[in-house]
Protein backbone atom coordinates (compact mmCIF):
# COMPACT_ATOMS: atom_id res chain seq x y z
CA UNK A 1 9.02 -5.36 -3.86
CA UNK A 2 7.92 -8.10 -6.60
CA UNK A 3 5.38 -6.35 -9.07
CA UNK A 4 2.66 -7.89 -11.12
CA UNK A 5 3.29 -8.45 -14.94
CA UNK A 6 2.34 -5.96 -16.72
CA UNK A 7 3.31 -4.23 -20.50
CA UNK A 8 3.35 -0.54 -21.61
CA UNK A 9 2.74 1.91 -24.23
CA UNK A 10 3.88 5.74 -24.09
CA UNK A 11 4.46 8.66 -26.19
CA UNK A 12 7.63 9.32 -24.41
CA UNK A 13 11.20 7.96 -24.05
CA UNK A 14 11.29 6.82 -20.29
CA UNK A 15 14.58 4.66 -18.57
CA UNK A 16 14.75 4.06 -14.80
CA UNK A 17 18.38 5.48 -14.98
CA UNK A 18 16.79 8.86 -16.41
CA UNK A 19 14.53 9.76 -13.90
CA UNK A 20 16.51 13.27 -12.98
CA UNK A 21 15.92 14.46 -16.31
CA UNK A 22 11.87 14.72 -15.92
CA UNK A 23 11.32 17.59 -13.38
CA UNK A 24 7.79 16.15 -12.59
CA UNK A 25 6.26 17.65 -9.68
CA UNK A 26 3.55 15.28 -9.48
CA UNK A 27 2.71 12.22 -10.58
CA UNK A 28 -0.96 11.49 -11.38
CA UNK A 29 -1.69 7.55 -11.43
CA UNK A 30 -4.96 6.64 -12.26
CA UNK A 31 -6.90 3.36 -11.93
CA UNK A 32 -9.15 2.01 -14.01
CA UNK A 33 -11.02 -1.02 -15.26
CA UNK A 34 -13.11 0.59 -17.72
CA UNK A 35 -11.20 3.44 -20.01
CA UNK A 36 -14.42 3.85 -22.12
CA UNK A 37 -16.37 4.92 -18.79
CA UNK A 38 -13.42 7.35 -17.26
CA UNK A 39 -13.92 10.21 -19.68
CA UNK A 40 -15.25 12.36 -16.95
CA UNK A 41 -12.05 11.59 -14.96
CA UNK A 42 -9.41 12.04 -17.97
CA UNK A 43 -11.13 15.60 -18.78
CA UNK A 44 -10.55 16.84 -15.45
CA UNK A 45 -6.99 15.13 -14.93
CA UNK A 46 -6.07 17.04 -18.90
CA UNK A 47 -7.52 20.34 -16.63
CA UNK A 48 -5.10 19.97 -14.33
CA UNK A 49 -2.07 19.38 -15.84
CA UNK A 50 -2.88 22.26 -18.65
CA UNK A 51 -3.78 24.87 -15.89
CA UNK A 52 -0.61 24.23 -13.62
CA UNK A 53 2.46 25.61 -14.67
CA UNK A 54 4.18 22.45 -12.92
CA UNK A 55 5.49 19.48 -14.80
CA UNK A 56 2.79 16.53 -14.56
CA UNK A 57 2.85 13.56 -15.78
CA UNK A 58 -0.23 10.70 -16.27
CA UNK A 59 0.23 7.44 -15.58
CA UNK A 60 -2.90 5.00 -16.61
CA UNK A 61 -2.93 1.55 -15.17
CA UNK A 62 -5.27 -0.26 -17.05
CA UNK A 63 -7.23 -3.40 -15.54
CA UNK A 64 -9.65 -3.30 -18.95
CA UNK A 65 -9.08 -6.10 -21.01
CA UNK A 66 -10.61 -4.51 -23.96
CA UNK A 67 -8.03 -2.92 -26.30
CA UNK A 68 -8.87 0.56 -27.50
CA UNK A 69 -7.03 3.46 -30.04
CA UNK A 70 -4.77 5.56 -27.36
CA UNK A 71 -3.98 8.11 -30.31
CA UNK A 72 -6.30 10.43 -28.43
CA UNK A 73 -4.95 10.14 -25.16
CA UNK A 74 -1.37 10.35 -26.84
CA UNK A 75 -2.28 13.29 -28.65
CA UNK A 76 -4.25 15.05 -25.56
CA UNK A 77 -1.41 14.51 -22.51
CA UNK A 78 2.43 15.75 -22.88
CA UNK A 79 3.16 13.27 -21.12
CA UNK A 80 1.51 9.39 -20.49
CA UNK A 81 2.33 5.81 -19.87
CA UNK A 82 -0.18 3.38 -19.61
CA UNK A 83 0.24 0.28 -18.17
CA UNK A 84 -1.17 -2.99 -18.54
CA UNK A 85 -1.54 -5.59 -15.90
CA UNK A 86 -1.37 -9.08 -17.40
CA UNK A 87 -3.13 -10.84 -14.86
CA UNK A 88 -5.80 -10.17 -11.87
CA UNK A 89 -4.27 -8.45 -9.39
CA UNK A 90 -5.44 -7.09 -5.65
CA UNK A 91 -5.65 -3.06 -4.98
CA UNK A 92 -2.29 -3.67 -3.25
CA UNK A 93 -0.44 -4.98 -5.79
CA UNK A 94 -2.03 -2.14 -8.15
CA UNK A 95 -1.11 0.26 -5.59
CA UNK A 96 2.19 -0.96 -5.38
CA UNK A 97 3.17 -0.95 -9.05
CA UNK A 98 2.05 2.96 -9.10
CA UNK A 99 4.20 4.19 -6.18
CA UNK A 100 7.22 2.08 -7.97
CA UNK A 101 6.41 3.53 -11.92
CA UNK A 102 5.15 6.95 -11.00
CA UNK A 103 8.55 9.19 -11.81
CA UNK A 104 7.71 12.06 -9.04
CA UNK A 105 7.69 11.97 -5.49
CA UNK A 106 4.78 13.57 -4.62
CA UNK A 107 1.80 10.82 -6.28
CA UNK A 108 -1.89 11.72 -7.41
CA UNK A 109 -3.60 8.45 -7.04
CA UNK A 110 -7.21 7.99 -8.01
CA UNK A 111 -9.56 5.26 -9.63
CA UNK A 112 -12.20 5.96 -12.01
CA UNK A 113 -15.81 7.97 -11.09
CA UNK A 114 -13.44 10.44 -9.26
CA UNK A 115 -13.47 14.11 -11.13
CA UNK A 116 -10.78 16.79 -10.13
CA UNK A 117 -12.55 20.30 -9.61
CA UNK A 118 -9.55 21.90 -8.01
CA UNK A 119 -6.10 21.24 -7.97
CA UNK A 120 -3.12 24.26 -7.09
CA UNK A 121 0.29 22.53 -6.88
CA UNK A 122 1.94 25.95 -5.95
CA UNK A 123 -0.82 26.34 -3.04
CA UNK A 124 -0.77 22.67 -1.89
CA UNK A 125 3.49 22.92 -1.75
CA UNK A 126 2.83 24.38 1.49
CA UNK A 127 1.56 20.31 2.94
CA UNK A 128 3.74 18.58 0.33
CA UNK A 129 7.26 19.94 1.41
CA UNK A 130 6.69 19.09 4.68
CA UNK A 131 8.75 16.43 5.99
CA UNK A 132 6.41 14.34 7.79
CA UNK A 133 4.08 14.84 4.86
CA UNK A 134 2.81 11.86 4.62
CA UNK A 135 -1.01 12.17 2.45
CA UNK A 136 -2.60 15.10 1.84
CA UNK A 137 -6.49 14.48 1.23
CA UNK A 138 -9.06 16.64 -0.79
CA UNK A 139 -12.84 18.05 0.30
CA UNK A 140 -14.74 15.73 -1.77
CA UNK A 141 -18.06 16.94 -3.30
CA UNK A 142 -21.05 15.23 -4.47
CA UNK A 143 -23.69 16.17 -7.42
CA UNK A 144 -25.68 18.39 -5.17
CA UNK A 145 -22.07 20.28 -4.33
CA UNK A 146 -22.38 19.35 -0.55
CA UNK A 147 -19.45 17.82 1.15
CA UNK A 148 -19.04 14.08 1.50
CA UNK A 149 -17.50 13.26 5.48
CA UNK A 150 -13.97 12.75 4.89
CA UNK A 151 -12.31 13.74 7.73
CA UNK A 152 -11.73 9.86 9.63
CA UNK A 153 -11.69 9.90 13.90
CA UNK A 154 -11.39 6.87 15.32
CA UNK A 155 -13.20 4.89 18.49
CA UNK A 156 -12.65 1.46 20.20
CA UNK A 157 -15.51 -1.16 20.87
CA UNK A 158 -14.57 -4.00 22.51
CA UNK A 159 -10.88 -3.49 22.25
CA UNK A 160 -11.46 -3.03 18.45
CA UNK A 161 -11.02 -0.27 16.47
CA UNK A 162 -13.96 1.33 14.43
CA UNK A 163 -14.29 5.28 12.91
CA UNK A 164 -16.75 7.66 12.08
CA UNK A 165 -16.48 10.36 9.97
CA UNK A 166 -16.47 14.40 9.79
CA UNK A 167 -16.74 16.57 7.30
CA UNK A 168 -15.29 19.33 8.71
CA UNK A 169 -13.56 22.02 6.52
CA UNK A 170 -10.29 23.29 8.31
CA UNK A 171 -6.40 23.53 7.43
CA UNK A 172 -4.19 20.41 8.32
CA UNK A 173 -7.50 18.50 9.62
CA UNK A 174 -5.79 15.40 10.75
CA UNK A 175 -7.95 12.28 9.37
CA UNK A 176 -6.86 8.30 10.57
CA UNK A 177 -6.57 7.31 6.83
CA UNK A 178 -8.03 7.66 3.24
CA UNK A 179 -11.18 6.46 3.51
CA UNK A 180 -11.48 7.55 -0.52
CA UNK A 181 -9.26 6.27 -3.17
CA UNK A 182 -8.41 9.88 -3.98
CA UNK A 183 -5.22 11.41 -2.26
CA UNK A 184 -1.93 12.94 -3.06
CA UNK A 185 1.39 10.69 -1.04
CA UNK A 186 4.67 10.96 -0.39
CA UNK A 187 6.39 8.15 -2.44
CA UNK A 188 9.33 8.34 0.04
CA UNK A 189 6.68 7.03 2.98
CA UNK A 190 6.46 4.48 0.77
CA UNK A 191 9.28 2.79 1.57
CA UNK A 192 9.56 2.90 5.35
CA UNK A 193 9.24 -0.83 6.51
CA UNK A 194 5.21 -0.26 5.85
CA UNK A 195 4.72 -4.57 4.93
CA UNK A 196 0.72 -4.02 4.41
CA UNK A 197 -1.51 -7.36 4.31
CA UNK A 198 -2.85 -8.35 1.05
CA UNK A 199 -6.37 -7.56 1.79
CA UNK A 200 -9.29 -8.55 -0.23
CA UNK A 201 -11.49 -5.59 0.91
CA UNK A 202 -10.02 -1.93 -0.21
CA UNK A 203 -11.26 -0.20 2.54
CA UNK A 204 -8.65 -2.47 4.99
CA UNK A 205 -5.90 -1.52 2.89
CA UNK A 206 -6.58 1.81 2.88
CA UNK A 207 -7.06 1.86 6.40
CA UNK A 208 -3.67 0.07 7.24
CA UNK A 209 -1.76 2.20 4.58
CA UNK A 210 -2.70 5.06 6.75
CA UNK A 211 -2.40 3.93 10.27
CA UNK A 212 0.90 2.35 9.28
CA UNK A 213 1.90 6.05 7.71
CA UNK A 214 1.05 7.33 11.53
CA UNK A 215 2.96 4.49 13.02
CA UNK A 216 6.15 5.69 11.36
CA UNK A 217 5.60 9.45 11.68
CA UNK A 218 3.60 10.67 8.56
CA UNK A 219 1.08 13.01 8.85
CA UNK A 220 -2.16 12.35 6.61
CA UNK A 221 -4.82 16.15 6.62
CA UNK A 222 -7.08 17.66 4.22
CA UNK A 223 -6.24 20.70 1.93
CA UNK A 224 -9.25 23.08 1.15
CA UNK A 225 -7.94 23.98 -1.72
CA UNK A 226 -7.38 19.87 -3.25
CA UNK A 227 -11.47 19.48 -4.37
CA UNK A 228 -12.57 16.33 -6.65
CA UNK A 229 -16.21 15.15 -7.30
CA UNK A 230 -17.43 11.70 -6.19
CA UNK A 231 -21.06 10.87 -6.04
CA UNK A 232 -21.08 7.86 -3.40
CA UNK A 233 -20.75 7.98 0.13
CA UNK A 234 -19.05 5.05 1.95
CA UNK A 235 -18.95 3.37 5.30
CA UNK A 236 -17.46 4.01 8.28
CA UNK A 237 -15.75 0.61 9.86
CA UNK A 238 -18.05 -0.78 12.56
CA UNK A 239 -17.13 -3.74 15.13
CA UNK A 240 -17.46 -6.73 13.05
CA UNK A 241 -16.27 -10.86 12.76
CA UNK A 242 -15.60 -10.26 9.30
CA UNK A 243 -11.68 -11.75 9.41
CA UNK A 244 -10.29 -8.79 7.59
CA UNK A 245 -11.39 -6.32 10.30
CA UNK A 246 -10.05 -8.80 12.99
CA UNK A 247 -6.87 -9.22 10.99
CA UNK A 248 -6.39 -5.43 10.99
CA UNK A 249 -6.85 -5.14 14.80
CA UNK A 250 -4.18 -8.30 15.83
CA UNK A 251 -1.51 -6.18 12.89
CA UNK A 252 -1.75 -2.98 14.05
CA UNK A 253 -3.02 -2.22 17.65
CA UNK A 254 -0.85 -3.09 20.39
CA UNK A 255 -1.59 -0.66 23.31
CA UNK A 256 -3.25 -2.92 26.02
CA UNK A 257 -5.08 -0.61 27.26
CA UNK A 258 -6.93 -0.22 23.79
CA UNK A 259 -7.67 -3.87 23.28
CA UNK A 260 -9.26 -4.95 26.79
CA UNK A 261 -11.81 -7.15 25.47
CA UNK A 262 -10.45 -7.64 21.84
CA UNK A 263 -9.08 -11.38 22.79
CA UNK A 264 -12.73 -12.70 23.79
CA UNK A 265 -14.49 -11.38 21.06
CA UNK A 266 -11.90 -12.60 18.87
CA UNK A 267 -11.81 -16.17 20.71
CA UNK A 268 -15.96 -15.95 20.15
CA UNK A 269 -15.73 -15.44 16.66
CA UNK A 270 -13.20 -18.25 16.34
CA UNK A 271 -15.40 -20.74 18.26
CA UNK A 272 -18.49 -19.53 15.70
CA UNK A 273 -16.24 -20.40 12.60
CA UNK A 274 -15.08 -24.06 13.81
CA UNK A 275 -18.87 -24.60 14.33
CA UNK A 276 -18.93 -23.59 10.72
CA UNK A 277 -16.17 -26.06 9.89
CA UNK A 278 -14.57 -22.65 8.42
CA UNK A 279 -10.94 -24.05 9.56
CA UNK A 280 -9.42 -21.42 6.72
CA UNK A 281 -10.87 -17.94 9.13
CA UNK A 282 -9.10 -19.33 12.10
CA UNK A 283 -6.28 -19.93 10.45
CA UNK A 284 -6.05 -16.63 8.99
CA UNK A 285 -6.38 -14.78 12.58
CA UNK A 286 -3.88 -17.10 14.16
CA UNK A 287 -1.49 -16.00 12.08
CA UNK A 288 -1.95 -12.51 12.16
CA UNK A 289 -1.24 -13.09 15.77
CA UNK A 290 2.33 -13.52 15.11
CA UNK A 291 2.62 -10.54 12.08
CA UNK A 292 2.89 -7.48 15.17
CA UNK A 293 5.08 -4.73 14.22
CA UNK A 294 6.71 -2.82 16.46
CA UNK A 295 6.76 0.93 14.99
CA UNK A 296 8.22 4.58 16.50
CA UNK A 297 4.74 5.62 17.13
CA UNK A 298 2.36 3.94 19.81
CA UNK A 299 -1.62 3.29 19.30
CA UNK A 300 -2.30 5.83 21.78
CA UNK A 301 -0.03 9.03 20.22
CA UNK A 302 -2.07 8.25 17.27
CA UNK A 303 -5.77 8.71 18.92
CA UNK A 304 -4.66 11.90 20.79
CA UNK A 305 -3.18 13.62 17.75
CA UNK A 306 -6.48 12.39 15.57
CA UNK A 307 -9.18 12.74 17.93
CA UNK A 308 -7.71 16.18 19.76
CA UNK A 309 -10.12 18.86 19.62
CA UNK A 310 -12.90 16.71 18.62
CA UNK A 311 -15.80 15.86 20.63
């Protein structure tokens, strides 16, 4: 997979040929674009790896321009890289250049404004040996300590696929995808055939990560004991023209008798975007016409198992 351009700084030795001799169970990447603001976040990340006997190791990818003294970083975590992407880059390729650096298979990924509160690697090995494992996701807590709806079940409108949220507290809760970019993943998942768009809008990506992970057999549920902070609540994903959503829809759902409707819509919003002279949106959804993947696990396995037990 071609990765953005990027340089690096450690305060270890580290060669691709020597990955068997770090016996990292986890690998925490974190993303940020502003290192002076993601204190918060590096205090409770050094909490984590200090109070679990488990090897971790920290991997900063660093979209801030602004050059700062790492000595204190250095000095704080065993064991850091930090990265630096050269040029702008979308959350895909960012995404992408953690699951290929990160040493472990098991990967922590979260951006900045996230805090870890809890974090038990021996009590979470009970999701992460599984072998459909595919993301385990935490209860996420805001300032007033009540739980933010994390727990994703889907719906279709119009042959389209939109989601609405739960926050319901329960072992192996099966959720559609991350809806927060704060989750622990299988690297190996990774590398099925997954070929995710390039989308502008994170919460896309994050959705197609996770319905592709379904697609090929990976389980993504919450573990009660996996807790982090994060003080904004965020959409669900309503019917919409916007030509991300639509692109999502034409890539991923292929069950007919999900997407009865889905082609006029689609042909509406086309018609309102010519009037627009916006040539560029219909040329977008045309071709995500012809991007279908056919994958082990059909659109309607994957609303049963989500949606089961839920009214």
């Amino acid at each position: 997979m071609p990765l953005p351009v990027y340089s690096e700084i450690s305060n270890f030795s580290f060669k691709k040929n020597e990955v068997k001799k770090f016996n990292f169970s986890l690998s925490c990447v974190f993303i940020t674009n502003n290192l002076s603001s993601s204190i918060e976040s590096l205090n409770s990340i050094y909490s984590i790896i200090s109070s679990n006997k488990q090897s971790i190791e920290l991997l900063i990818i660093n979209l801030d321009k602004i050059t700062y003294n790492y000595d204190t970083i250095f000095s704080t975590f065993p064991f850091v890289r930090i990265l630096f992407v050269k040029d702008k880059v979308s959350i895909k390729d960012v995404f992408l250049l953690g699951i290929e650096e990160a040493i472990a298979k098991n990967i922590l990924f979260l951006k900045q404004d996230y805090e870890i509160l809890s974090l038990d690697l021996d009590m979470l090995n009970l999701y992460l040996s599984e072998m459909n494992f595919g993301i385990v996701l935490p209860l996420i807590f805001n300032e007033s300590e009540e739980i933010i709806p994390n727990i994703v079940k889907l719906n279709y409108k119009n042959g389209l696929l939109t989601t609405y949220s739960n926050d319901i507290v329960g072992t192996a809760e099966p959720s559609l995808y991350p809806k927060y970019f704060c989750f622990i993943i299988n690297k190996n998942a990774i590398f099925s055939d997954l070929d995710i768009f390039d989308y502008e809008n994170e919460d896309y990506f994050l959705l197609e990560l996770g319905y592709r992970l379904w697609k090929n057999g990976f389980v993504i549920s919450q573990a009660r004991n996996f807790k982090v902070f994060y003080n904004y609540e965020k959409s669900d994903i309503d019917l919409s023209d916007d030509s991300e959503y639509l692109i999502f829809n034409l890539r991923n759902i292929n069950s007919s008798s999900l997407t009865k409707g889905r082609s006029l819509f689609i042909l509406k919003s086309m018609l309102k975007n010519v009037f627009k002279l916006n040539f560029n949106y219909v040329k977008k959804l045309n071709k995500s016409k012809k991007e279908k993947k056919h994958f082990p696990v059909e659109d309607l396995e994957i609303l049963s198992i989500i949606n089961k037990d839920n009214p």
